[in-house]
N, C-alpha and C. Protein backbone atom coordinates (compact mmCIF):
# COMPACT_ATOMS: atom_id res chain seq x y z
N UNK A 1 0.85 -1.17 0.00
CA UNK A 1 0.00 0.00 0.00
C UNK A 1 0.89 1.23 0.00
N UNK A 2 0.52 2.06 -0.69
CA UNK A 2 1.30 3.02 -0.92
C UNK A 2 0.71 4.26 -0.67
N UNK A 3 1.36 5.19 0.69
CA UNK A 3 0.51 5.91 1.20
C UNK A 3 1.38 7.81 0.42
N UNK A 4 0.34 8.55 0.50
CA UNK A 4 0.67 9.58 -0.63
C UNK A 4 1.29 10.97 -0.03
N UNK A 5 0.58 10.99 1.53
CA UNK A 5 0.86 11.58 2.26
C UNK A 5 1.91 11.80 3.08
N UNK A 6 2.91 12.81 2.49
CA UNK A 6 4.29 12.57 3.26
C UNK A 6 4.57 12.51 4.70
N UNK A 7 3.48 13.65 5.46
CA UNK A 7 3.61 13.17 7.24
C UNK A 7 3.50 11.55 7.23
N UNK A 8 2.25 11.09 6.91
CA UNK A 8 1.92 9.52 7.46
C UNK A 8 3.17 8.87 6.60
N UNK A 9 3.85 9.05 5.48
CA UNK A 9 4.82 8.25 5.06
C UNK A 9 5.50 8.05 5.69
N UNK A 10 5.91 9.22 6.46
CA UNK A 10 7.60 9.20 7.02
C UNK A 10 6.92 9.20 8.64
N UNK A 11 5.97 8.61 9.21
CA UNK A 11 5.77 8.66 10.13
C UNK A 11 6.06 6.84 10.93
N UNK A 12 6.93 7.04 11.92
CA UNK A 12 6.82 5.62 12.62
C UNK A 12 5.93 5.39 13.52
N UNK A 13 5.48 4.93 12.95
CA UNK A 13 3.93 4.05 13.75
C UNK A 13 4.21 3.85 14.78
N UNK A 14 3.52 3.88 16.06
CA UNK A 14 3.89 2.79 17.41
C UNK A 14 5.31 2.84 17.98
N UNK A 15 5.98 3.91 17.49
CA UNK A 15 7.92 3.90 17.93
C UNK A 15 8.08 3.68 19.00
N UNK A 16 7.73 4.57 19.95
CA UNK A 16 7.93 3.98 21.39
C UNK A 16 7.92 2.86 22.39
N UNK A 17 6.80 1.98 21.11
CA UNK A 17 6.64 0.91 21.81
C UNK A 17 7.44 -0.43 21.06
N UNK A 18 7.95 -0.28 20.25
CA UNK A 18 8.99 -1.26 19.80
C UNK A 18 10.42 -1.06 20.69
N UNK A 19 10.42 0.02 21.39
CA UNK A 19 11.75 0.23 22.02
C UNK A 19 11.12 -0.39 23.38
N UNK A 20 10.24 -0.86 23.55
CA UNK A 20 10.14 -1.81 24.67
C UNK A 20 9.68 -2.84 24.37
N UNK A 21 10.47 -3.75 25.54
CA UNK A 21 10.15 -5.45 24.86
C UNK A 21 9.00 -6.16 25.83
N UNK A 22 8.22 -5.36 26.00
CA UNK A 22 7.12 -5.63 26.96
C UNK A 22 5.91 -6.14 25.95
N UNK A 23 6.12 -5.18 24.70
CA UNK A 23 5.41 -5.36 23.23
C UNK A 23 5.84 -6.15 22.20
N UNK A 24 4.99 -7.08 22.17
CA UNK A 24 6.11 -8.30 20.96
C UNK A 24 5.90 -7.34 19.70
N UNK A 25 7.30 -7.42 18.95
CA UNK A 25 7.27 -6.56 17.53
C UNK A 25 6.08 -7.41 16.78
N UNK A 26 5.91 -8.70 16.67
CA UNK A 26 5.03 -9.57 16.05
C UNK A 26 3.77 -8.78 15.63
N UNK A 27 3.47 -8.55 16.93
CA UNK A 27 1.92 -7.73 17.36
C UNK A 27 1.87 -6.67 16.73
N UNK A 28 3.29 -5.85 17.26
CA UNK A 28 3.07 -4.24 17.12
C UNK A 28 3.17 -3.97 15.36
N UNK A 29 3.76 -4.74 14.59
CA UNK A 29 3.66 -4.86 13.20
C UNK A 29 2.75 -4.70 12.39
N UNK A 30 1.17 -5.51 13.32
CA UNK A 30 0.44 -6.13 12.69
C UNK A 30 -0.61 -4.74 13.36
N UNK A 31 -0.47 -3.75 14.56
CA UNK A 31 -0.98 -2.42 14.70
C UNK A 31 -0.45 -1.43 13.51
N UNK A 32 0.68 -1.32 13.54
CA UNK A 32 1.21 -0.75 12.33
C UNK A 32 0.63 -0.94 11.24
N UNK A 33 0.15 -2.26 10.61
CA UNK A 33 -0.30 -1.96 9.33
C UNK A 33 -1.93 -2.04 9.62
N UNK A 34 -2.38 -1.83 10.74
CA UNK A 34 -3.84 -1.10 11.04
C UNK A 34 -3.82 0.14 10.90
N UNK A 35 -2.66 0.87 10.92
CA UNK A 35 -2.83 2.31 10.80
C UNK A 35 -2.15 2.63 9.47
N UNK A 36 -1.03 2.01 8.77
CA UNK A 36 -0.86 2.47 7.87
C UNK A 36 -2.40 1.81 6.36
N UNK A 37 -3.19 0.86 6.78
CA UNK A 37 -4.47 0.75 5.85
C UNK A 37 -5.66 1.69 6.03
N UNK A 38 -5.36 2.20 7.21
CA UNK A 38 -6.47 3.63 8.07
C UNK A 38 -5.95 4.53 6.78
N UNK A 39 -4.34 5.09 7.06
CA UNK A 39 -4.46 6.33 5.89
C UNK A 39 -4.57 6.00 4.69
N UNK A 40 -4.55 4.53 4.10
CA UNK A 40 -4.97 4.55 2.81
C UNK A 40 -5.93 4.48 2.91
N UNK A 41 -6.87 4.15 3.24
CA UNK A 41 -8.63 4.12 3.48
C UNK A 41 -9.27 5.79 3.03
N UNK A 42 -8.39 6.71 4.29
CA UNK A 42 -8.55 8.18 4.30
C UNK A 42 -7.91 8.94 2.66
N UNK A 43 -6.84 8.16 2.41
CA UNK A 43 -6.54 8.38 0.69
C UNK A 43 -7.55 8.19 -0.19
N UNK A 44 -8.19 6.88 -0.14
CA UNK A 44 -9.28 6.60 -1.62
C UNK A 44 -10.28 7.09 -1.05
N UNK A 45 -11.03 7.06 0.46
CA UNK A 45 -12.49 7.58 0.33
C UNK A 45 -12.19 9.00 0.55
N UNK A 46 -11.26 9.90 1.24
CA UNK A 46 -11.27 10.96 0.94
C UNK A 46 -12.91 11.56 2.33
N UNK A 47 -12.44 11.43 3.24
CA UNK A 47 -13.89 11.47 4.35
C UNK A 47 -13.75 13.21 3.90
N UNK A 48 -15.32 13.63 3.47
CA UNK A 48 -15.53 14.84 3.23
C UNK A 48 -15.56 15.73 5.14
N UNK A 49 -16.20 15.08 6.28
CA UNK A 49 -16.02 16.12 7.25
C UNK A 49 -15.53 14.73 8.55
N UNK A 50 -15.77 14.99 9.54
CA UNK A 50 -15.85 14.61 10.76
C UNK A 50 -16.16 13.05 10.97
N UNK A 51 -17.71 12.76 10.66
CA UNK A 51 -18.50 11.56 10.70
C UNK A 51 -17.73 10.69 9.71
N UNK A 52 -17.11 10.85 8.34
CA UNK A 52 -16.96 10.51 7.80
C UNK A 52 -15.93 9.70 8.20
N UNK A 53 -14.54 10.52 8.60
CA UNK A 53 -13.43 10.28 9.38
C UNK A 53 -13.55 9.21 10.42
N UNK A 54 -14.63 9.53 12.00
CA UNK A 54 -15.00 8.74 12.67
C UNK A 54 -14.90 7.23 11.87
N UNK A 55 -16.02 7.09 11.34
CA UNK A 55 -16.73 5.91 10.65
C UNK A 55 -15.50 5.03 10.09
N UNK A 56 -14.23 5.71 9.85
CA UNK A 56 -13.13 4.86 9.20
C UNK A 56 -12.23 4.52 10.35
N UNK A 57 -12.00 5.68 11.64
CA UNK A 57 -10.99 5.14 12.48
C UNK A 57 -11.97 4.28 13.54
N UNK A 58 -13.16 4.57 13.16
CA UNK A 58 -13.63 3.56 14.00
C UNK A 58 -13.37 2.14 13.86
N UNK A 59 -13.58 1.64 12.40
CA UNK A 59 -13.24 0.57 11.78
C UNK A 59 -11.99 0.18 12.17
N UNK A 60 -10.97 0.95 12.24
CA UNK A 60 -9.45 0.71 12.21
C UNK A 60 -9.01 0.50 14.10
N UNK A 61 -9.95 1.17 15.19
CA UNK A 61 -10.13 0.37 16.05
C UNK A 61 -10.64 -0.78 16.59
N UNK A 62 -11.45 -1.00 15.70
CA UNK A 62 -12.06 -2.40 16.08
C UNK A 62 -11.41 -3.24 15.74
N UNK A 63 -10.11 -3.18 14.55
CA UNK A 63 -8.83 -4.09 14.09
C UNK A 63 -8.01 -3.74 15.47
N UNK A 64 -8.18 -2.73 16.26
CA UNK A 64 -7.08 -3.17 17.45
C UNK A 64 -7.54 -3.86 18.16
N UNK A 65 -8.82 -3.35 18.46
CA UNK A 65 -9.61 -4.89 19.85
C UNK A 65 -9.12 -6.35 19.31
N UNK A 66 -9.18 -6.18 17.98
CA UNK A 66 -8.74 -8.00 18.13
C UNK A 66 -7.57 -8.42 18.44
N UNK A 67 -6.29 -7.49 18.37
CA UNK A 67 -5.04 -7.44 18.71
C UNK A 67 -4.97 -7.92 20.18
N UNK A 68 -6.01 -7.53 20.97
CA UNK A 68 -5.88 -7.47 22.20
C UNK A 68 -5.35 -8.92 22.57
N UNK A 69 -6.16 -9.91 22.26
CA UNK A 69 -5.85 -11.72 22.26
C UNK A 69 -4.46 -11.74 21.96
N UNK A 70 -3.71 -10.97 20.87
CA UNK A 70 -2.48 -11.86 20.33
C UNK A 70 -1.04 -11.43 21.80
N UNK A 71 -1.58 -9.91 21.97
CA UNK A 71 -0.98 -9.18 22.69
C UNK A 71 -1.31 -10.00 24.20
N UNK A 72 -2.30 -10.57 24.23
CA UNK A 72 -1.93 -11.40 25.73
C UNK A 72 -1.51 -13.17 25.39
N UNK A 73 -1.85 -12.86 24.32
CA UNK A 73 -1.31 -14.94 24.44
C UNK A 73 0.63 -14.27 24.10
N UNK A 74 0.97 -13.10 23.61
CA UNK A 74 2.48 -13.03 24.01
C UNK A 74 2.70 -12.53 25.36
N UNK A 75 1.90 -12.67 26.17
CA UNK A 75 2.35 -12.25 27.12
C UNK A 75 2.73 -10.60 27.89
N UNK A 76 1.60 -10.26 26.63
CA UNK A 76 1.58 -8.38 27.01
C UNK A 76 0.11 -7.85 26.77
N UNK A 77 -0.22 -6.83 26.89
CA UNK A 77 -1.48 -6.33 26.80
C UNK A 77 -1.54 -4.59 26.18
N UNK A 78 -2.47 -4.10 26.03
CA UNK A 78 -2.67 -2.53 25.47
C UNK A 78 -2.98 -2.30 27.15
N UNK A 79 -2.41 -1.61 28.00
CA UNK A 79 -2.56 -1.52 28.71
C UNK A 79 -2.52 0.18 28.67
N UNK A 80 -2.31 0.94 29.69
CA UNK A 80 -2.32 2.76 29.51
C UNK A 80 -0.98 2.89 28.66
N UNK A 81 0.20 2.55 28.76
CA UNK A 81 0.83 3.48 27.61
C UNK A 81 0.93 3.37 26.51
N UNK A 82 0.55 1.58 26.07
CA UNK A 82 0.29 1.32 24.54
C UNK A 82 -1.22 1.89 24.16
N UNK A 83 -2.16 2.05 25.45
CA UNK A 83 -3.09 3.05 25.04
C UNK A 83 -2.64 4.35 24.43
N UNK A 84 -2.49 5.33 25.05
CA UNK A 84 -1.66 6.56 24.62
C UNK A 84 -1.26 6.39 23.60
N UNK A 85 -0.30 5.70 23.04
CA UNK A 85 0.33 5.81 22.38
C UNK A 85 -0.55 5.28 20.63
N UNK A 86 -1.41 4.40 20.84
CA UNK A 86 -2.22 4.63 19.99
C UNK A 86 -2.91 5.97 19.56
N UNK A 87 -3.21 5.81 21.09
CA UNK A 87 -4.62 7.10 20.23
C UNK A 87 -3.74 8.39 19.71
N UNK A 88 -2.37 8.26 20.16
CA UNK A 88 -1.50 9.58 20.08
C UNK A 88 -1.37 9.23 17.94
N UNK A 89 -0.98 8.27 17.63
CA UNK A 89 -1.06 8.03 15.86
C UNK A 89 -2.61 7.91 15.89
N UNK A 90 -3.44 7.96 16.06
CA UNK A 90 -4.96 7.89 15.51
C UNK A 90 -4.82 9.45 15.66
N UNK A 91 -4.86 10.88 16.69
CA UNK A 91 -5.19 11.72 16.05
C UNK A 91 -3.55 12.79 15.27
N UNK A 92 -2.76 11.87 15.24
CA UNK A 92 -1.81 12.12 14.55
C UNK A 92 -1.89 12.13 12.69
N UNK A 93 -2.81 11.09 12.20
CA UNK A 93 -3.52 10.40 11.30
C UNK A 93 -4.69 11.26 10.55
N UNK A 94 -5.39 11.92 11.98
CA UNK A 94 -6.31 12.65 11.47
C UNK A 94 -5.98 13.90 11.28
N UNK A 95 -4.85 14.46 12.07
CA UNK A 95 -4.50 16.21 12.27
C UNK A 95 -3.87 16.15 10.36
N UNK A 96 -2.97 14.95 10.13
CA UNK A 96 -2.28 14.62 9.17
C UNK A 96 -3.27 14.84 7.64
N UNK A 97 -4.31 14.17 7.86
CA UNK A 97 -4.93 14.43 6.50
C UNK A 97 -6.31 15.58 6.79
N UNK A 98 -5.95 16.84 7.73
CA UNK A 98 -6.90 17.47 7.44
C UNK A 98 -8.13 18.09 8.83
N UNK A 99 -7.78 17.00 9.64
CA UNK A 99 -8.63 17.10 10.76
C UNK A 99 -8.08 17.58 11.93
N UNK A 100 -7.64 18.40 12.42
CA UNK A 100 -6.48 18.76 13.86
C UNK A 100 -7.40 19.22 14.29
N UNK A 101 -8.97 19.31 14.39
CA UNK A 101 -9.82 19.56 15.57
C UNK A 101 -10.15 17.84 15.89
N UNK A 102 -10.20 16.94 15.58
CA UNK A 102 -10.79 15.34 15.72
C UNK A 102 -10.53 15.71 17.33
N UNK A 103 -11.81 14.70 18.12
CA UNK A 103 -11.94 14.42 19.24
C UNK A 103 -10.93 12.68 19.35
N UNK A 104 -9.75 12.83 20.10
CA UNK A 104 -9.13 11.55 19.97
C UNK A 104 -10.20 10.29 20.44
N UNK A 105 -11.18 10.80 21.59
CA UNK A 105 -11.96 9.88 22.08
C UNK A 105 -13.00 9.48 21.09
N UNK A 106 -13.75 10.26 19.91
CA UNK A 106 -14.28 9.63 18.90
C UNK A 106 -13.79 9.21 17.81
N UNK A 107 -12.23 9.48 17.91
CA UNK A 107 -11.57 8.42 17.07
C UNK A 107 -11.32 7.44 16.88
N UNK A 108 -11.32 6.79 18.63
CA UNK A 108 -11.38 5.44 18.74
C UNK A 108 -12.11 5.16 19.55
N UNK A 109 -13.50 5.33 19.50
CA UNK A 109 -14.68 5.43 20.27
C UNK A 109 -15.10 3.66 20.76
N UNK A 110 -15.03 3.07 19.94
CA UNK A 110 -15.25 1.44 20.15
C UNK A 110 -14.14 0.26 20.46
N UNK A 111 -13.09 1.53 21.04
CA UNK A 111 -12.38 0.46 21.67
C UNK A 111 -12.61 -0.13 23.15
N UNK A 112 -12.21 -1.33 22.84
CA UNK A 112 -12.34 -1.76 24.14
C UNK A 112 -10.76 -2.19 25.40
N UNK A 113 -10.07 -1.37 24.95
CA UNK A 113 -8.74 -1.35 25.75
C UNK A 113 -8.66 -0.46 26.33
């Protein structure tokens, strides 16, 4: 996938948390390319306001809830700073293509971590 947007290009996903081994890279890889298919999503549909936006990172959280399982059968969890640190690239994602008012909490409104 080839993303068009030079912030999200050159942006490292999840960095902080590969520098700890509390987070299997396995996992955090497989968050990474939840967010790098979020900004291609935001590339082809192009969300005209707010709702639109929502409706896609919502989607792209509900690909983290399932993470949650892999992240405890390795023996780690989304706990508060791999929280943070998500929602910190979700409205990083959105400020990025357009949105720097997004509410981070309705960005990832249906998570359950």
């Amino acid at each position: 996938m080839s993303i068009t947007n030079q912030q999200a290009a050159a942006r490292s996903f999840l960095k902080p948390l590969y520098a700890d081994a509390y987070y299997p890279d396995h996992v955090l890889d497989k968050g990474r390319e939840i967010l790098l298919r979020l900004c291609a999503r935001i590339e082809a549909e192009q969300p005209p306001h707010l709702a639109a936006l929502y409706a896609l990172t919502g989607a792209a959280t509900e690909e983290f809830n399932l993470l949650e399982a892999e992240f405890e059968a390795a023996g780690s969890e989304i706990e508060t700073v791999a929280r943070e640190e998500i929602a910190e690239d979700f409205a990083f994602v959105a400020s990025a293509y357009g949105f720097p008012d997004a509410d981070i909490e309705e960005l990832i409104a249906p998570r359950d971590w």
